[in-house]
PDB file of N, CA and C in Angstrom:
ATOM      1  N   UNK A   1       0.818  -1.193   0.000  1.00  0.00           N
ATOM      2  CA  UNK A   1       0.000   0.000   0.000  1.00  0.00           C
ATOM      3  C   UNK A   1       0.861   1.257   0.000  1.00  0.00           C
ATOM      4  N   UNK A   2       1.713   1.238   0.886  1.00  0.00           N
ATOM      5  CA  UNK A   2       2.771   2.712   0.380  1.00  0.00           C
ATOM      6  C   UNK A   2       2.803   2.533  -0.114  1.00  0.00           C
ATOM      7  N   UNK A   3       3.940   2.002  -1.086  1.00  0.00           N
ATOM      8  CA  UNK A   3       4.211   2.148  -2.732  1.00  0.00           C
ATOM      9  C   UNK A   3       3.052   3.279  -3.760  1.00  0.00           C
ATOM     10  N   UNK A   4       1.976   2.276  -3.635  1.00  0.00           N
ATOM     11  CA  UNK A   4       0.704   2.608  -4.299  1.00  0.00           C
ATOM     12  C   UNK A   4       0.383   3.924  -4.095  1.00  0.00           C
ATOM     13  N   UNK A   5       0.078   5.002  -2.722  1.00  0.00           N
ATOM     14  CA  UNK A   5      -0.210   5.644  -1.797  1.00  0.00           C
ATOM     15  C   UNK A   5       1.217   7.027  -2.588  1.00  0.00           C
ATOM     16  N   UNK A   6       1.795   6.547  -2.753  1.00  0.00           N
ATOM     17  CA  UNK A   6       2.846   7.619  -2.895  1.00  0.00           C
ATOM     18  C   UNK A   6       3.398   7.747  -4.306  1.00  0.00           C
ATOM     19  N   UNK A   7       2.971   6.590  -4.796  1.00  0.00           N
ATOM     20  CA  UNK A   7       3.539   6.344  -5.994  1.00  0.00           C
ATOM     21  C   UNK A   7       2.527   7.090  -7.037  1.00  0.00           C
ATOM     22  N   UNK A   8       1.437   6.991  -6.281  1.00  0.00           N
ATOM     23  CA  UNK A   8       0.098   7.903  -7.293  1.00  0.00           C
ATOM     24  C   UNK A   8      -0.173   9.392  -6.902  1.00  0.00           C
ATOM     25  N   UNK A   9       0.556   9.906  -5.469  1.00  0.00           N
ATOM     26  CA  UNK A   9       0.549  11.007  -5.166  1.00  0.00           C
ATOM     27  C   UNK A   9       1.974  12.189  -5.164  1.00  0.00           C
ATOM     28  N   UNK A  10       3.135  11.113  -4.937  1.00  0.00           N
ATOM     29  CA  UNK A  10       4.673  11.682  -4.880  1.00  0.00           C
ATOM     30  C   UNK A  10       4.997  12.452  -3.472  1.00  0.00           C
ATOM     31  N   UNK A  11       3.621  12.071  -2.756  1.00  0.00           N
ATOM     32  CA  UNK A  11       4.358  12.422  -1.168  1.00  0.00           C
ATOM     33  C   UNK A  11       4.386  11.032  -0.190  1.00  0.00           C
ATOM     34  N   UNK A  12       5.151  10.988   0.509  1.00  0.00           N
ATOM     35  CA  UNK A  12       5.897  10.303   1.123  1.00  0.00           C
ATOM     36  C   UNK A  12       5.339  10.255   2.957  1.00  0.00           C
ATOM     37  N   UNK A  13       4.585  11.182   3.285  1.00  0.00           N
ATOM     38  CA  UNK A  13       4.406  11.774   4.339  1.00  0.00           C
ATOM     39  C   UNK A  13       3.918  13.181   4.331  1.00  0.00           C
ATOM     40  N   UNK A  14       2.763  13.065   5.568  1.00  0.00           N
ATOM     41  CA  UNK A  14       2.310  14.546   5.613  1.00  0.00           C
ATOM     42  C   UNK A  14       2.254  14.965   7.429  1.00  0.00           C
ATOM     43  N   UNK A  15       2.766  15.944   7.879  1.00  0.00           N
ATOM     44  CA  UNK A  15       2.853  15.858   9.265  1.00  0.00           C
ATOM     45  C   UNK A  15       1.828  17.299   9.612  1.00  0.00           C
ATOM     46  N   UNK A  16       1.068  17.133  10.757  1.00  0.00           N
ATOM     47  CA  UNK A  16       0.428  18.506  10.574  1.00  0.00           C
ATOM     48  C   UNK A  16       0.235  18.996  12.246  1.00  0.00           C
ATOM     49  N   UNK A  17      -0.717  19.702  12.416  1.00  0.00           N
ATOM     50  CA  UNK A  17      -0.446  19.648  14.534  1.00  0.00           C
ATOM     51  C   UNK A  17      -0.749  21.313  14.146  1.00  0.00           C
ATOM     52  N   UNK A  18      -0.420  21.806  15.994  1.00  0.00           N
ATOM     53  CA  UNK A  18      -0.704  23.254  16.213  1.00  0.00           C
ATOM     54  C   UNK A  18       0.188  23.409  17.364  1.00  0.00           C
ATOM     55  N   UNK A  19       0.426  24.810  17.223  1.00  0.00           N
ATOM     56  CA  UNK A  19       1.125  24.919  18.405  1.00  0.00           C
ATOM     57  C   UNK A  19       0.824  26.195  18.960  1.00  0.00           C
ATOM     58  N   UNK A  20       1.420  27.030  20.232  1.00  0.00           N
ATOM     59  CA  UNK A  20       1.650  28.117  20.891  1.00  0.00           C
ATOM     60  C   UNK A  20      -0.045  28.133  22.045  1.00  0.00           C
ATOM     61  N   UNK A  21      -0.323  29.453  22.607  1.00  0.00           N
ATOM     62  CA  UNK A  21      -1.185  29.573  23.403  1.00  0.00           C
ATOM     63  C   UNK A  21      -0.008  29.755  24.597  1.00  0.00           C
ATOM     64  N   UNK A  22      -0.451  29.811  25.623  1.00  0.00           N
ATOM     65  CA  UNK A  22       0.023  30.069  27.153  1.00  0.00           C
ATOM     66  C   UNK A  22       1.499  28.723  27.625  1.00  0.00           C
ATOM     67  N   UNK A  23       1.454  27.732  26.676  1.00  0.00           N
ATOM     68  CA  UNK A  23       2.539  26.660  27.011  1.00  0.00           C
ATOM     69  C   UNK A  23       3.489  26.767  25.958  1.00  0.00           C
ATOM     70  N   UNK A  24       2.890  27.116  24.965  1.00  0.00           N
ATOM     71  CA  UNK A  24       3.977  26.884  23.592  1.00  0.00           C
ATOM     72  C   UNK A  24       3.783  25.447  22.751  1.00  0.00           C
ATOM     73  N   UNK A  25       3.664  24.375  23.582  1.00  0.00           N
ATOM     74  CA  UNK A  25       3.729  23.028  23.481  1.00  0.00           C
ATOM     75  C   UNK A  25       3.076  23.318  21.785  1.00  0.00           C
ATOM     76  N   UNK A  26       4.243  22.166  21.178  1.00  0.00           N
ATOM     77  CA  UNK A  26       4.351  22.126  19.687  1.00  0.00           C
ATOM     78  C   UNK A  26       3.712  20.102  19.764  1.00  0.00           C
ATOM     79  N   UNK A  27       2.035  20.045  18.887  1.00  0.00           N
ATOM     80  CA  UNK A  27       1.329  18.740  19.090  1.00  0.00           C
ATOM     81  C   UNK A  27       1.800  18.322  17.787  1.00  0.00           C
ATOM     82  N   UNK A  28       2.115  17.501  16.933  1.00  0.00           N
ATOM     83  CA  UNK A  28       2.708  16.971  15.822  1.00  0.00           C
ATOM     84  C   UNK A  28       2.278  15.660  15.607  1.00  0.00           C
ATOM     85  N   UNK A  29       1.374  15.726  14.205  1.00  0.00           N
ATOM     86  CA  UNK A  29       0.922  14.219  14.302  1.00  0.00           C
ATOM     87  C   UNK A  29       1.573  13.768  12.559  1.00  0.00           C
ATOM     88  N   UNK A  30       1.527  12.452  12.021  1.00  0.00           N
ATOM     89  CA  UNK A  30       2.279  12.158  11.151  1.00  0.00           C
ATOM     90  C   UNK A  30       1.319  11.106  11.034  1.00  0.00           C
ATOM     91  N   UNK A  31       0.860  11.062   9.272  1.00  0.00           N
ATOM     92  CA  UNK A  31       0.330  10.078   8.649  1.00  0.00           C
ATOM     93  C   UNK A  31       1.285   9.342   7.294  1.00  0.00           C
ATOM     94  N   UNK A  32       1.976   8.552   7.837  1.00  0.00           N
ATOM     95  CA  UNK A  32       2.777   8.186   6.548  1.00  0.00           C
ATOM     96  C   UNK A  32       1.820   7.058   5.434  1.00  0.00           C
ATOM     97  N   UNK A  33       2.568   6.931   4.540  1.00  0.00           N
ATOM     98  CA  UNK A  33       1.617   6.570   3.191  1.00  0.00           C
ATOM     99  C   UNK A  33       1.295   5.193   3.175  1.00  0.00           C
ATOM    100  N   UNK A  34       1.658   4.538   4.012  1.00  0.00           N
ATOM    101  CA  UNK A  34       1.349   3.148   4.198  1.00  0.00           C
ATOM    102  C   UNK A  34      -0.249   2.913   5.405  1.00  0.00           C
ATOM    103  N   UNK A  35      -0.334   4.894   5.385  1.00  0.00           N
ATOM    104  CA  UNK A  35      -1.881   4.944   6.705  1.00  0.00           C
ATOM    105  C   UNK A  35      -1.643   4.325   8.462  1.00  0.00           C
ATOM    106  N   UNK A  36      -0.080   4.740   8.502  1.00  0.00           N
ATOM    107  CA  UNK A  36      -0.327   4.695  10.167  1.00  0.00           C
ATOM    108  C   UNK A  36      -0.190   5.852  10.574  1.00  0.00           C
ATOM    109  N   UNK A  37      -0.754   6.205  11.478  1.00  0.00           N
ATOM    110  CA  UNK A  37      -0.793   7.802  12.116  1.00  0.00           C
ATOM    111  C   UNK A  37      -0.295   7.613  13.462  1.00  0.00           C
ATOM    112  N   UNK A  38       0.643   8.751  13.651  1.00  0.00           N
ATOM    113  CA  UNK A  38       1.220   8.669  15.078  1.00  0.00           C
ATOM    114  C   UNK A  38       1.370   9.974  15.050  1.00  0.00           C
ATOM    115  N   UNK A  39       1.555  10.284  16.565  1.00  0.00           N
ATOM    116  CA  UNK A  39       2.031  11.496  17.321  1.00  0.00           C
ATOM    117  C   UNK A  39       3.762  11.724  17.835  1.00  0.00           C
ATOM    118  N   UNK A  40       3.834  12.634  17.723  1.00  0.00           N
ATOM    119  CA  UNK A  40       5.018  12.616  18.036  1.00  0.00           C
ATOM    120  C   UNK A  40       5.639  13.049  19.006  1.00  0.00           C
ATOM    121  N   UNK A  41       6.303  12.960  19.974  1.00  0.00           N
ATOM    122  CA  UNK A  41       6.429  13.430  21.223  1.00  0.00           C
ATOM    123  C   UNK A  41       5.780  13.232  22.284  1.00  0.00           C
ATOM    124  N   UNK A  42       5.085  12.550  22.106  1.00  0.00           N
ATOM    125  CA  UNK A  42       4.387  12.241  23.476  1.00  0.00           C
ATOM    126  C   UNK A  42       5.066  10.740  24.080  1.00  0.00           C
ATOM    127  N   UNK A  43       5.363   9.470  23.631  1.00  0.00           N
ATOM    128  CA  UNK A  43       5.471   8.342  23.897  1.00  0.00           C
ATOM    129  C   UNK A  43       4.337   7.323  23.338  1.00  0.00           C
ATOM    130  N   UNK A  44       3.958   8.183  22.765  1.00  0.00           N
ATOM    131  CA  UNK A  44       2.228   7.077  22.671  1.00  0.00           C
ATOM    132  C   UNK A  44       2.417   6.566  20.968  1.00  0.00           C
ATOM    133  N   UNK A  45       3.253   7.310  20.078  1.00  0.00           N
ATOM    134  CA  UNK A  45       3.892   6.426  18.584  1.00  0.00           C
ATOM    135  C   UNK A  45       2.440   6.259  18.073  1.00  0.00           C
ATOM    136  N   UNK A  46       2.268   5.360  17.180  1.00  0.00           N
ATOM    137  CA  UNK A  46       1.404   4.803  16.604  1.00  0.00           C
ATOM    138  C   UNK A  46      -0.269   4.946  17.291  1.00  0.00           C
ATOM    139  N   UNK A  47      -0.663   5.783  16.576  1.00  0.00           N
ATOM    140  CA  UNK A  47      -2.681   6.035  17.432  1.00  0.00           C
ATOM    141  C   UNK A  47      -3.617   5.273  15.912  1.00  0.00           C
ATOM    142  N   UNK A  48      -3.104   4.778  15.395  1.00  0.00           N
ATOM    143  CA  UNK A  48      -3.775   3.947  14.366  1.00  0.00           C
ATOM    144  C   UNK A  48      -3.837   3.733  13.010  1.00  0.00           C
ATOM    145  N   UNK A  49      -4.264   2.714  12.257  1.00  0.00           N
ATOM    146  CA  UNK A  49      -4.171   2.699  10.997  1.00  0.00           C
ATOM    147  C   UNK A  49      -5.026   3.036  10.480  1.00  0.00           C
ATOM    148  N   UNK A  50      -4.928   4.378   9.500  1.00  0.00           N
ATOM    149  CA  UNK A  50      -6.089   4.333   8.303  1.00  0.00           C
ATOM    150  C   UNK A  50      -6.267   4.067   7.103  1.00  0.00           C
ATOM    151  N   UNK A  51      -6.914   3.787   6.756  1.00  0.00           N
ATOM    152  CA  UNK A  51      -7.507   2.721   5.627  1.00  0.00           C
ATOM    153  C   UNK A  51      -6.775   3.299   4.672  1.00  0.00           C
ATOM    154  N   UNK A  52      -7.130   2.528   3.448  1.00  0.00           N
ATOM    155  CA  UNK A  52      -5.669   2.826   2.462  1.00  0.00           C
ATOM    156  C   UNK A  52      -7.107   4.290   1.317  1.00  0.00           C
ATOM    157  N   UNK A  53      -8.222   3.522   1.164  1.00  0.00           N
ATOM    158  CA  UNK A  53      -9.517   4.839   0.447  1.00  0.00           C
ATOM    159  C   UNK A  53      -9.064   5.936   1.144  1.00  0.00           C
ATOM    160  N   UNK A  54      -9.339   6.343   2.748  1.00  0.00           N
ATOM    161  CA  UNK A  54      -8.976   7.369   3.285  1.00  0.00           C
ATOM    162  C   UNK A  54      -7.632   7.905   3.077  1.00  0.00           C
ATOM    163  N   UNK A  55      -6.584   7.727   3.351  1.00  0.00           N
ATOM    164  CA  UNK A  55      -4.785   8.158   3.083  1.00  0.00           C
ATOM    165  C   UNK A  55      -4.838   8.373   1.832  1.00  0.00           C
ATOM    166  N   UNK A  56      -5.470   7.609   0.492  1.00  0.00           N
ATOM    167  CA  UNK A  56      -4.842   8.202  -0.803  1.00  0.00           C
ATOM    168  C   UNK A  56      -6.111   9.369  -1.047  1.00  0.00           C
ATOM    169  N   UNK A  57      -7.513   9.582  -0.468  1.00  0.00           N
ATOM    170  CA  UNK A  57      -7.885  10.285  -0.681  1.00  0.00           C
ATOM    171  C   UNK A  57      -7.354  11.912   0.017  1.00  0.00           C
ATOM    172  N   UNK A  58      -6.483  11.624   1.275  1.00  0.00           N
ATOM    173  CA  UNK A  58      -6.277  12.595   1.780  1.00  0.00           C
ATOM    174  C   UNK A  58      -4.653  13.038   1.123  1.00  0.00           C
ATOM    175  N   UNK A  59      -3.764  11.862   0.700  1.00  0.00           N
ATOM    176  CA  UNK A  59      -2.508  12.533   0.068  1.00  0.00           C
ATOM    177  C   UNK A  59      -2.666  13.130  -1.413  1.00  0.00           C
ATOM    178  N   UNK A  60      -3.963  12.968  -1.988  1.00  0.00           N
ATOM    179  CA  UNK A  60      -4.266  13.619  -2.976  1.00  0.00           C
ATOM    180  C   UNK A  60      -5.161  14.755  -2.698  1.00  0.00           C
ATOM    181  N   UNK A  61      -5.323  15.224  -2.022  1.00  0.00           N
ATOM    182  CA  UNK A  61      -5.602  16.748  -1.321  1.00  0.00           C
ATOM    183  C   UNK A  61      -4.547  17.306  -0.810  1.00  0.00           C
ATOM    184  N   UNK A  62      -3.426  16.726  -0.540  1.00  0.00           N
ATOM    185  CA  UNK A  62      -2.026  17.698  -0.506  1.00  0.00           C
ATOM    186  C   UNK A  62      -1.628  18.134  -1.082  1.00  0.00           C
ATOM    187  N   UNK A  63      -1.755  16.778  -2.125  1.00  0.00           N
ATOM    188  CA  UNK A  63      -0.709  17.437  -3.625  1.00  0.00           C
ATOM    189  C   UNK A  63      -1.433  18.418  -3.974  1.00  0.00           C
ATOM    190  N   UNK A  64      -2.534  19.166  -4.067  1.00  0.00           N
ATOM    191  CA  UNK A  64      -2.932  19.619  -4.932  1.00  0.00           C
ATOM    192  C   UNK A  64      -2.920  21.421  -4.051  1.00  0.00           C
ATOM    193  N   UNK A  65      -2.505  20.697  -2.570  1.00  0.00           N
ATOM    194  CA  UNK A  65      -1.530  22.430  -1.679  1.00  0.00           C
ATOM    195  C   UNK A  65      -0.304  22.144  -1.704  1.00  0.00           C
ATOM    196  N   UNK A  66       0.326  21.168  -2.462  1.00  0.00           N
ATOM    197  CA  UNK A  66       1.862  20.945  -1.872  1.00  0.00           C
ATOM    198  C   UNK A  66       2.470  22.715  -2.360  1.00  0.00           C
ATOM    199  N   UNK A  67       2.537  22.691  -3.350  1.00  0.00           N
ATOM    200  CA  UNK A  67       3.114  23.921  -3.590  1.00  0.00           C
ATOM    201  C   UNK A  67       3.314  25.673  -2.960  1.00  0.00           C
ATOM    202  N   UNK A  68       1.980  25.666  -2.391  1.00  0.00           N
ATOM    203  CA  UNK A  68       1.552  26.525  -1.627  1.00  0.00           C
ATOM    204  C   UNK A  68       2.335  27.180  -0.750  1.00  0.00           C
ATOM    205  N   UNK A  69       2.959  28.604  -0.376  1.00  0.00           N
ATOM    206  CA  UNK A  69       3.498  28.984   0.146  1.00  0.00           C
ATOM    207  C   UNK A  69       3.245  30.230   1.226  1.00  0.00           C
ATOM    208  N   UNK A  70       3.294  29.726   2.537  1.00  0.00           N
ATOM    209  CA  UNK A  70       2.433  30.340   3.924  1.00  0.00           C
ATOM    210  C   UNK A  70       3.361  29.802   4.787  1.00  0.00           C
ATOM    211  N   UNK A  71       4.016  31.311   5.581  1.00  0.00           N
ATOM    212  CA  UNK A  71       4.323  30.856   6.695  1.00  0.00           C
ATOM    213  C   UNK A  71       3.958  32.340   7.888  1.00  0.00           C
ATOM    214  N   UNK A  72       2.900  31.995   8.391  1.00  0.00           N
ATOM    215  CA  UNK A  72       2.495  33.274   9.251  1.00  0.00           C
ATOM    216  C   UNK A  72       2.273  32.617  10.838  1.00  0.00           C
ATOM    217  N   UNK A  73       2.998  31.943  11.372  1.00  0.00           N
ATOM    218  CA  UNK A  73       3.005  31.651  12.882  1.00  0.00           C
ATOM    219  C   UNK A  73       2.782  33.112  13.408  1.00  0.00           C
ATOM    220  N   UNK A  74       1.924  32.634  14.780  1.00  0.00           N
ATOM    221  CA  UNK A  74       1.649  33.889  15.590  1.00  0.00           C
ATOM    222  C   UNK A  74       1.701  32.973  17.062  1.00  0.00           C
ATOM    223  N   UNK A  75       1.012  33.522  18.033  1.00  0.00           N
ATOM    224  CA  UNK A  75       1.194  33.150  19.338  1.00  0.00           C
ATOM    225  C   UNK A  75       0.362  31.650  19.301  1.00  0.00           C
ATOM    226  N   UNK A  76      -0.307  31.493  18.749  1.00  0.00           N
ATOM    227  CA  UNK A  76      -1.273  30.380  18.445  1.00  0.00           C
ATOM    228  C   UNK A  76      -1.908  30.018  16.674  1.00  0.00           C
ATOM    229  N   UNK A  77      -0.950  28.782  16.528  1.00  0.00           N
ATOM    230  CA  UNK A  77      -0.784  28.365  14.853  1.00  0.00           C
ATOM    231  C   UNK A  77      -0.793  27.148  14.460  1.00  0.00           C
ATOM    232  N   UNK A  78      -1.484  26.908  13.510  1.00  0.00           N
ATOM    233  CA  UNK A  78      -1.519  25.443  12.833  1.00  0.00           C
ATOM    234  C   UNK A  78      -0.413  25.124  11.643  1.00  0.00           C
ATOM    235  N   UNK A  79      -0.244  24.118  11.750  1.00  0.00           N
ATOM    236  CA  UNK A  79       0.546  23.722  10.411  1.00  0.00           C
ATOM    237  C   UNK A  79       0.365  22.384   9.592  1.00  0.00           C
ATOM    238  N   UNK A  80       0.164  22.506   8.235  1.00  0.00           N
ATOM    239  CA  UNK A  80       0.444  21.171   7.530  1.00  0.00           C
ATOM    240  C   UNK A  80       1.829  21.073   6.699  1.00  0.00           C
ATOM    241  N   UNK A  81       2.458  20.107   6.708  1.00  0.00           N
ATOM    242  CA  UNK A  81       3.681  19.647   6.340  1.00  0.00           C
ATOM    243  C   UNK A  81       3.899  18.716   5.039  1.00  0.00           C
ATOM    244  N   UNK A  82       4.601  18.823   3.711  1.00  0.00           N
ATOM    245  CA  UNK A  82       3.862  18.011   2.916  1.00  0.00           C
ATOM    246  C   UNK A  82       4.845  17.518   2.714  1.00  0.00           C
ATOM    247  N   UNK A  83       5.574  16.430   2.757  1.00  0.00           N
ATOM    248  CA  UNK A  83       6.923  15.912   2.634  1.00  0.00           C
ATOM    249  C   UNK A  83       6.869  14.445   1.222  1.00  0.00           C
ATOM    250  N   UNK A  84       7.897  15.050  -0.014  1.00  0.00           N
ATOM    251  CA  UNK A  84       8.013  14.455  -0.842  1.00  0.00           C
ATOM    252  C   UNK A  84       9.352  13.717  -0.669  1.00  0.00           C
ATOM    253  N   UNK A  85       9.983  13.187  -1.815  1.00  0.00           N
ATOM    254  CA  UNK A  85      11.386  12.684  -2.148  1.00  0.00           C
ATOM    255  C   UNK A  85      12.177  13.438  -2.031  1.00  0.00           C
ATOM    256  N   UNK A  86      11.482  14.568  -2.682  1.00  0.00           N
ATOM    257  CA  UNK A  86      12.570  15.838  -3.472  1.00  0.00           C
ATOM    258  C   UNK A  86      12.722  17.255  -2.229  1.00  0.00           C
ATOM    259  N   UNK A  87      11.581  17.527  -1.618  1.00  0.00           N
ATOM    260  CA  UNK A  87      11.094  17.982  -0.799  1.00  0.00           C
ATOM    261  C   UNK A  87      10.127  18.340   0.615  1.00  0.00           C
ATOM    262  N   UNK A  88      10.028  19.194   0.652  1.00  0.00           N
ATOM    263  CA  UNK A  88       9.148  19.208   2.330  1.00  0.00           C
ATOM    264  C   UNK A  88       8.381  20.747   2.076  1.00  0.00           C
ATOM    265  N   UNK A  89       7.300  20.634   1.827  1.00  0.00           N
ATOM    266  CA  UNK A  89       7.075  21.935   2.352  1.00  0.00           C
ATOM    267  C   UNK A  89       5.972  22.205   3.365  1.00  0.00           C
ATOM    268  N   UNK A  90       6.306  23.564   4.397  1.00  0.00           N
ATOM    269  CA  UNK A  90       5.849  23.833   5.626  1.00  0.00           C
ATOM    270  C   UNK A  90       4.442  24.763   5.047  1.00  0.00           C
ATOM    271  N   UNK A  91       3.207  24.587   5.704  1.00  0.00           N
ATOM    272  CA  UNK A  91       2.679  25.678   5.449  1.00  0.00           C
ATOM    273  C   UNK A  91       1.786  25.899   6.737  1.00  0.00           C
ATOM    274  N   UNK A  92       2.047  27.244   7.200  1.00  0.00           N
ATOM    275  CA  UNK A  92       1.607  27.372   8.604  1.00  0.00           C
ATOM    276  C   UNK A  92       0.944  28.723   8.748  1.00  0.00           C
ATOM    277  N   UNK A  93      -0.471  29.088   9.240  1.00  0.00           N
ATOM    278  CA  UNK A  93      -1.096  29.749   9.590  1.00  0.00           C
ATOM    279  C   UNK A  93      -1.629  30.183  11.081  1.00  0.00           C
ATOM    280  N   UNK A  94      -1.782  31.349  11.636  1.00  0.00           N
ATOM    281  CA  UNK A  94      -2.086  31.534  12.614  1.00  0.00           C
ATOM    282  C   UNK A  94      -3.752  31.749  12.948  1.00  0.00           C
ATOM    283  N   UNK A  95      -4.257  31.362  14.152  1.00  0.00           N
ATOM    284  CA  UNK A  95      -5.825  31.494  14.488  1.00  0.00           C
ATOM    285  C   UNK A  95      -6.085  32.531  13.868  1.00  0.00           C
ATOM    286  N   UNK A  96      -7.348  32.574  13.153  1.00  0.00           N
ATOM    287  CA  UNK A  96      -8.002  33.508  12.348  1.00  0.00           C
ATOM    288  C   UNK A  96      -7.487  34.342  11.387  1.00  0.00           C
ATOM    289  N   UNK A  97      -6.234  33.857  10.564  1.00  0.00           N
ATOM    290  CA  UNK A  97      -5.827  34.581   9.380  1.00  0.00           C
ATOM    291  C   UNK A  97      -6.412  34.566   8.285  1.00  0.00           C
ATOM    292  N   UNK A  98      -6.236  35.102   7.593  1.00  0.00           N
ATOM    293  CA  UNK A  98      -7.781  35.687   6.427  1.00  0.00           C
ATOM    294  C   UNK A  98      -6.803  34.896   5.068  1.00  0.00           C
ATOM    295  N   UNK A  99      -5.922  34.617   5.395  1.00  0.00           N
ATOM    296  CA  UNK A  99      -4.476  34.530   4.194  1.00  0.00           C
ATOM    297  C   UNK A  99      -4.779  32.688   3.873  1.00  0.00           C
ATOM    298  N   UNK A 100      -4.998  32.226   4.695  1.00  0.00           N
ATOM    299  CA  UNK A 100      -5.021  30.785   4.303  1.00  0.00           C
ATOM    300  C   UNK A 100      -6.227  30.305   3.825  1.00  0.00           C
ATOM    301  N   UNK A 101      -6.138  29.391   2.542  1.00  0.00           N
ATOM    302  CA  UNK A 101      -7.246  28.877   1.760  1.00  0.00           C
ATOM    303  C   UNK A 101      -8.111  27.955   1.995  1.00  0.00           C
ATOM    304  N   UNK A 102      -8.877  27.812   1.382  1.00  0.00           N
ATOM    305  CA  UNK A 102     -10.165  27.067   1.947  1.00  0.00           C
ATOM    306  C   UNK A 102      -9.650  25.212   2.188  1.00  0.00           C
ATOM    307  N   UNK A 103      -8.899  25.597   0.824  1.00  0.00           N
ATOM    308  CA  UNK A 103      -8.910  24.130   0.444  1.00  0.00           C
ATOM    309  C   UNK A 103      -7.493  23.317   1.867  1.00  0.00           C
ATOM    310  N   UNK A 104      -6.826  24.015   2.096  1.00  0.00           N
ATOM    311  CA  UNK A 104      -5.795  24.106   3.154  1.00  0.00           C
ATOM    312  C   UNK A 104      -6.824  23.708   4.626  1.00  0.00           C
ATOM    313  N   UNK A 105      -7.437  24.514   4.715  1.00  0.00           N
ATOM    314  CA  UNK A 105      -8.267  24.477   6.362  1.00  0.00           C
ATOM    315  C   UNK A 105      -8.982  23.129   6.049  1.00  0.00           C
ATOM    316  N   UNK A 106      -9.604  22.638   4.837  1.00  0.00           N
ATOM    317  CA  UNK A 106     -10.520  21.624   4.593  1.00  0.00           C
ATOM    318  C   UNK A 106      -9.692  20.167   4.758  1.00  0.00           C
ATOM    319  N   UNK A 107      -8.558  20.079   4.862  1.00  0.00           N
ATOM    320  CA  UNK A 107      -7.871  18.993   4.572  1.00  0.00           C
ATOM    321  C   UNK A 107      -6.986  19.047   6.133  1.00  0.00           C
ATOM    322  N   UNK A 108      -6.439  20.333   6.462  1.00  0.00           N
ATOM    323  CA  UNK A 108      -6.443  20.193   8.273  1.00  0.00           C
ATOM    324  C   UNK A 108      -7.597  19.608   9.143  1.00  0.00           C
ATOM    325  N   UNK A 109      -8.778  19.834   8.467  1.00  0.00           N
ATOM    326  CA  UNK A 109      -9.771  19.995   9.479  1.00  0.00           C
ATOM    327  C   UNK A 109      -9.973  18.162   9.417  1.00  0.00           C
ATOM    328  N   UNK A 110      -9.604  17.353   8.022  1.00  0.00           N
ATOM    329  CA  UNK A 110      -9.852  16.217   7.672  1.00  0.00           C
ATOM    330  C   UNK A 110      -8.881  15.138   8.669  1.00  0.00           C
ATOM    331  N   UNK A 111      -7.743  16.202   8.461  1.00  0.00           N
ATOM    332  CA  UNK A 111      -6.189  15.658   9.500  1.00  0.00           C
ATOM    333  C   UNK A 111      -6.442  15.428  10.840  1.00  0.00           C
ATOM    334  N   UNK A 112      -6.566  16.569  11.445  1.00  0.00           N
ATOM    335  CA  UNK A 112      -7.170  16.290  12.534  1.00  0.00           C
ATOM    336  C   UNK A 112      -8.443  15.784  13.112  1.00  0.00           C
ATOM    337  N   UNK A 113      -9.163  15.202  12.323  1.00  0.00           N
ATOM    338  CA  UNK A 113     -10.643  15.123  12.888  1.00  0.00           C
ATOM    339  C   UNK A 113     -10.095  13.214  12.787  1.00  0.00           C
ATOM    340  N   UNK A 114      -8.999  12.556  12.259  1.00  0.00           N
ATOM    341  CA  UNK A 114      -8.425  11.198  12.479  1.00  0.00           C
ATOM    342  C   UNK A 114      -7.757  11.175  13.248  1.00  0.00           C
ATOM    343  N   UNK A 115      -7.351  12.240  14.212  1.00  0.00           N
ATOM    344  CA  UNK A 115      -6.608  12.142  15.700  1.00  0.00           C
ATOM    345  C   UNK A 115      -7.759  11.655  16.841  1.00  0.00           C
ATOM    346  N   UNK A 116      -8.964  12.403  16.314  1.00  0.00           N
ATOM    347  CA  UNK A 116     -10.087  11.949  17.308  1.00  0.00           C
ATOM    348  C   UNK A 116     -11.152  11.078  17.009  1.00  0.00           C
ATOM    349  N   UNK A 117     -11.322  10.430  16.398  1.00  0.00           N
ATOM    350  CA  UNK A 117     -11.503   8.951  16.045  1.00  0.00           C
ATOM    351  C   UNK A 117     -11.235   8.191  16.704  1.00  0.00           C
ATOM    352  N   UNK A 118     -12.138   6.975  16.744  1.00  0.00           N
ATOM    353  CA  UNK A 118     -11.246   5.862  17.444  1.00  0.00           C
ATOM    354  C   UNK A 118     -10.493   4.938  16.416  1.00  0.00           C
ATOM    355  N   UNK A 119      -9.593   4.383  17.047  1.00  0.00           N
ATOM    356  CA  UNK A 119      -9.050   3.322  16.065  1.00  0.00           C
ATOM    357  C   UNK A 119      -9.753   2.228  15.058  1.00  0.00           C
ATOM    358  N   UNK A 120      -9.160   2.498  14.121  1.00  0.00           N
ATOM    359  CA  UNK A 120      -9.808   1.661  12.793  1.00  0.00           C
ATOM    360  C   UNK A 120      -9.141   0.443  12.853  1.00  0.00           C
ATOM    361  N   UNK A 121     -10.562  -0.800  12.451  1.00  0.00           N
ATOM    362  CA  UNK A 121      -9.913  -2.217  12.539  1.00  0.00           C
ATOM    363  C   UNK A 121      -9.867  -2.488  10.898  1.00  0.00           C
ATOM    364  N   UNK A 122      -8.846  -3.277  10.026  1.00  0.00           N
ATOM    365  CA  UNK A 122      -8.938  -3.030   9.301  1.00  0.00           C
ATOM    366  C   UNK A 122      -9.244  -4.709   8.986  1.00  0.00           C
TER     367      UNK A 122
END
């Protein structure tokens, strides 16, 4: 399924999370193309597998922001991460910036809404 997953999209990995507010604490989650999702930094690794329909439908909504270029961190900011062969690119927005696109928030909002899920049996 990676192979497939990356081979039809050319990313490799997409990492996304939020950070700042009153702690700073930087949350970082990572869906690689084979559909396991983990967190990073916490100890907890691996929070589940998603299905291979879901991951190529969501690494083909990257590609199509990979290019995209945003970097407006503020005291409290989200980020998606689009990591190819060739490259990585960061694109990061702060709470309520008028600058970031629809299609960007629609595919965060997709990212994170598989952190709070429960685990998929496959």
């Amino acid at each position: 399924m990676t192979e497939k997953v990356a081979v039809k999209t050319g990313i490799d990995e997409i990492r996304f999370g939020y950070a700042g507010g009153f702690s700073g604490k930087v949350n970082t989650y990572v869906l690689s193309a084979d559909g396991n999702l983990s967190e990073q930094g916490t100890g907890i690794g691996l929070l589940k597998k998603v299905d291979y329909k879901t991951t190529l439908a969501i690494f083909l909504d990257a590609r199509e922001i990979s290019t995209i270029s945003l970097s407006e961190p503020d005291n409290s900011y989200s980020f998606v991460e689009i990591k190819t062969q060739k490259s990585t690119n960061r694109i990061v927005w702060s709470f309520g910036s008028t600058r970031v696109s629809e299609k960007i928030l629609q595919l965060y909002k997709k990212l994170i809404s598989l952190t709070k899920e429960s685990p998929s049996h496959e």
